[in-house]
Protein backbone atom coordinates (compact mmCIF):
# COMPACT_ATOMS: atom_id res chain seq x y z
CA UNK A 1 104.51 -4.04 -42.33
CA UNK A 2 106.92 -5.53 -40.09
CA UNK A 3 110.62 -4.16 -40.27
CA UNK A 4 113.46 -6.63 -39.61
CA UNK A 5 117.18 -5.33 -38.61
CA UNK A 6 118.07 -7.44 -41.87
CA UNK A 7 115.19 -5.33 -44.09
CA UNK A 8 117.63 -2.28 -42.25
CA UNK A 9 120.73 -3.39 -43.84
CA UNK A 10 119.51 -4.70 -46.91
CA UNK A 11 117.58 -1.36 -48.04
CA UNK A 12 120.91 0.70 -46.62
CA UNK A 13 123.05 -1.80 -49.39
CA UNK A 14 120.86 -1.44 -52.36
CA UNK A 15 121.14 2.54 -51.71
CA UNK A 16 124.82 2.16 -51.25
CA UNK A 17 124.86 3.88 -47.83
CA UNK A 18 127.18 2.98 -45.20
CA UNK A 19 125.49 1.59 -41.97
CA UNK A 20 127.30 0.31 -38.86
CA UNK A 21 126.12 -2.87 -38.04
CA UNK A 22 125.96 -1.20 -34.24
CA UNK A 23 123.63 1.27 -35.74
CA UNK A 24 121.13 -0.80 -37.22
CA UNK A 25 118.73 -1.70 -34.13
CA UNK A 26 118.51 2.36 -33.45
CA UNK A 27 117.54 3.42 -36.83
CA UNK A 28 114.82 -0.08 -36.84
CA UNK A 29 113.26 1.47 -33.83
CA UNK A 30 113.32 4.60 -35.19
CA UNK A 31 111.39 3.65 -38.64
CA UNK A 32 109.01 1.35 -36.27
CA UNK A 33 108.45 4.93 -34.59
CA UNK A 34 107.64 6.65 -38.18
CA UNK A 35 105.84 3.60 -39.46
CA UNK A 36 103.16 3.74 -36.18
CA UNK A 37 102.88 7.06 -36.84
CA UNK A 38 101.92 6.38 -40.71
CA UNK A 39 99.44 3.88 -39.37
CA UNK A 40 97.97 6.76 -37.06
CA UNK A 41 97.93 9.18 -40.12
CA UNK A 42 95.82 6.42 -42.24
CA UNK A 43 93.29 5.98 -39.58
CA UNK A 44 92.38 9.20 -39.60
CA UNK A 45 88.78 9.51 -41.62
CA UNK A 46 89.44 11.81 -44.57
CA UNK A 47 86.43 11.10 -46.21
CA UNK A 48 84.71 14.47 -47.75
CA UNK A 49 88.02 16.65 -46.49
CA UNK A 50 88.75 18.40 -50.04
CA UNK A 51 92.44 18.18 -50.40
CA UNK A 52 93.06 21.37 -51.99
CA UNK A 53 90.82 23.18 -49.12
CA UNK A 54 92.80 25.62 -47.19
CA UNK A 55 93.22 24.62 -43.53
CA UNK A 56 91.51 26.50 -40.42
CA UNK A 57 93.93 28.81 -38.86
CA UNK A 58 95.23 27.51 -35.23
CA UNK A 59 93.46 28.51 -31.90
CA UNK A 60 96.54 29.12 -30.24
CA UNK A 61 100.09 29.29 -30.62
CA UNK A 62 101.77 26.75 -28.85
CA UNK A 63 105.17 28.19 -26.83
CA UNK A 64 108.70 27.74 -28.01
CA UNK A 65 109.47 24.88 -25.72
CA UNK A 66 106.63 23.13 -26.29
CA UNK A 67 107.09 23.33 -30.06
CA UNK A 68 110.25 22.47 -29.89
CA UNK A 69 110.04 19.14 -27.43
CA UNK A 70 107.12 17.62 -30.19
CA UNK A 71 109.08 18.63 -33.52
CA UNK A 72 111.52 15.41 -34.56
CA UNK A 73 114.54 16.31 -34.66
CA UNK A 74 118.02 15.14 -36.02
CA UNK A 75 119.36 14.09 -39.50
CA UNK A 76 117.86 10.79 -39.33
CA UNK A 77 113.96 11.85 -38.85
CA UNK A 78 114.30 14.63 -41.85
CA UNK A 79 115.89 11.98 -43.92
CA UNK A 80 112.99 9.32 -43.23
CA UNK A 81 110.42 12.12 -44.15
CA UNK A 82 112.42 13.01 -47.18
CA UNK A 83 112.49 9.45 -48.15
CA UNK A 84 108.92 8.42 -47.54
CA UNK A 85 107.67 10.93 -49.29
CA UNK A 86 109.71 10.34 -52.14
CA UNK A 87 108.88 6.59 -51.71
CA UNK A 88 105.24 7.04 -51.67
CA UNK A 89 105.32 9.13 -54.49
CA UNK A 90 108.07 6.04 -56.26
CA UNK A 91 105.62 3.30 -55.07
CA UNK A 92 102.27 4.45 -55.77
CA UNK A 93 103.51 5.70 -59.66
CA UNK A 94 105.30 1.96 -60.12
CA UNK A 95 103.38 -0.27 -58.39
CA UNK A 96 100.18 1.44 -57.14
CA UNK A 97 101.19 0.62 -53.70
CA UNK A 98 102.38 4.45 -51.61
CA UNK A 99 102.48 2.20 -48.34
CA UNK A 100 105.26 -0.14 -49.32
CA UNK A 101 106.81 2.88 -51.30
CA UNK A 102 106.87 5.19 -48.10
CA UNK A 103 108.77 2.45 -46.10
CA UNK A 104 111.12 1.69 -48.25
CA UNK A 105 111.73 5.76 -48.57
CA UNK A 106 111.52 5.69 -44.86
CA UNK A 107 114.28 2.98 -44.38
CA UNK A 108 116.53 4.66 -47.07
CA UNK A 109 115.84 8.04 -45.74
CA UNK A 110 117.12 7.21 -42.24
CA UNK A 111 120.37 5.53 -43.43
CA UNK A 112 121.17 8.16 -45.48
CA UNK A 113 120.71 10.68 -42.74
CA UNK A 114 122.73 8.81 -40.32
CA UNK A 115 125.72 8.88 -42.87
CA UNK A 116 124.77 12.86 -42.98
CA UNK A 117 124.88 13.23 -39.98
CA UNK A 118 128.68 11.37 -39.70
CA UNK A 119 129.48 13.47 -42.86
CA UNK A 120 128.65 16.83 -40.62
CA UNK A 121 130.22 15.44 -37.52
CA UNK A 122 133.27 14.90 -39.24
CA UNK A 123 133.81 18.11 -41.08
CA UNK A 124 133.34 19.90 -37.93
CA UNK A 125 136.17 18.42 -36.69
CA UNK A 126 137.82 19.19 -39.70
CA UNK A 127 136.69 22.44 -39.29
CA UNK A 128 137.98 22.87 -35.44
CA UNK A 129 141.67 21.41 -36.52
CA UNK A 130 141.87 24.05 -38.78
CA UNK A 131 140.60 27.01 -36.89
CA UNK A 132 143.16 25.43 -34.06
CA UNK A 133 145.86 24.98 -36.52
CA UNK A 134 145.90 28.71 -37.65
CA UNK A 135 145.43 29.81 -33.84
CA UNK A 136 148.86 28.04 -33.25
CA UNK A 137 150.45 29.52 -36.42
CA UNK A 138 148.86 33.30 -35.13
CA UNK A 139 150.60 32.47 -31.96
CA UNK A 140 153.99 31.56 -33.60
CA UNK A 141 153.87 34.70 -35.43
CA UNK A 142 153.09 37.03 -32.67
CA UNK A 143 155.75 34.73 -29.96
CA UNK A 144 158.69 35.56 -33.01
CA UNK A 145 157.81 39.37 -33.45
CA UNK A 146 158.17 39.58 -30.05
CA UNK A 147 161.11 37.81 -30.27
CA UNK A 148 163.02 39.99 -32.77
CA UNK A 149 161.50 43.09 -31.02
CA UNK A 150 163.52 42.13 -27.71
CA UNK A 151 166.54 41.20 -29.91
CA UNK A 152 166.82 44.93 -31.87
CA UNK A 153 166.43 46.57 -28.56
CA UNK A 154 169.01 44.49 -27.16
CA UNK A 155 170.92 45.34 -29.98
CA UNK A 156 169.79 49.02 -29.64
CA UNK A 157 170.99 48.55 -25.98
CA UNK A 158 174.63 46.94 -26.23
CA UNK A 159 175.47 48.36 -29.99
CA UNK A 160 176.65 51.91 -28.82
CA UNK A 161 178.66 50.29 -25.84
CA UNK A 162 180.64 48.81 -28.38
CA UNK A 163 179.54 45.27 -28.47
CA UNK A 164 177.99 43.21 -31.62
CA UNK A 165 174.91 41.42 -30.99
CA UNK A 166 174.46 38.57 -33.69
């Protein structure tokens, strides 16, 4: 199935998600990405694998990094998972068709990530102006008890000289 930038913004409209028009040609190649690797996932023979079978246990434990540099990562790839799942599940139900189901889940799953991932963007900033804010307001306080410290023992200072401090 070939994905077109317009299939991009047309799937990110009927799920009322907000996509930049800049954005759209990032999150295409990124569901061609998924998509190839569906098509690698379907070649695979699965012919007498029982389903419910547990699976082997792994010969070795890859390291850290490693894991880490082949795991997707980012709002955008868990929300195409999400999706395609969902869709496959959606597609083969309605229309007996997971493929078409799973793309469509794919597409809406990595719009709807992207506007996550703005959503989380945004409230840390929201987050940071108010941690800064009340930094500026603990500083305020501590500058004007210092303040009225220096002023009673100015006072303290002056007062039994016989002059008025006000």
């Amino acid at each position: 199935m070939a994905l077109t930038r317009e299939d991009v913004l047309r799937a990110a409209r009927l799920a009322r998600i907000a996509i930049e028009d800049s954005e759209a040609d990032a999150v295409l190649e990124q569901l061609r990405r998924i998509f190839e690797m569906i098509e690698e996932m379907r070649a695979v023979d699965v012919t007498g694998v029982d389903p419910m079978a547990p699976a082997p246990a792994p010969a070795a434990t890859p390291a850290p990094a490693q894991e880490a540099a082949a795991a997707p990562s980012g709002q955008r790839a868990r929300g195409a998972v999400r999706g395609a799942a969902a869709g496959a599940v959606i597609g083969e139900v309605a229309d007996n068709d997971a493929g078409k189901g799973a793309a469509i889940g794919a597409t809406v799953g990595v719009v709807k990530g992207g506007s996550e991932k703005r959503r989380a963007q945004e409230q840390a900033q929201q987050d940071a102006a108010k941690k800064q804010e009340a930094t500026v307001q603990q500083q305020t306080a501590a500058t004007q008890e210092q303040l009225n410290l220096f002023k009673k023992g100015f006072a303290a200072c002056l007062e039994p000289k016989g002059y008025t401090v006000k």
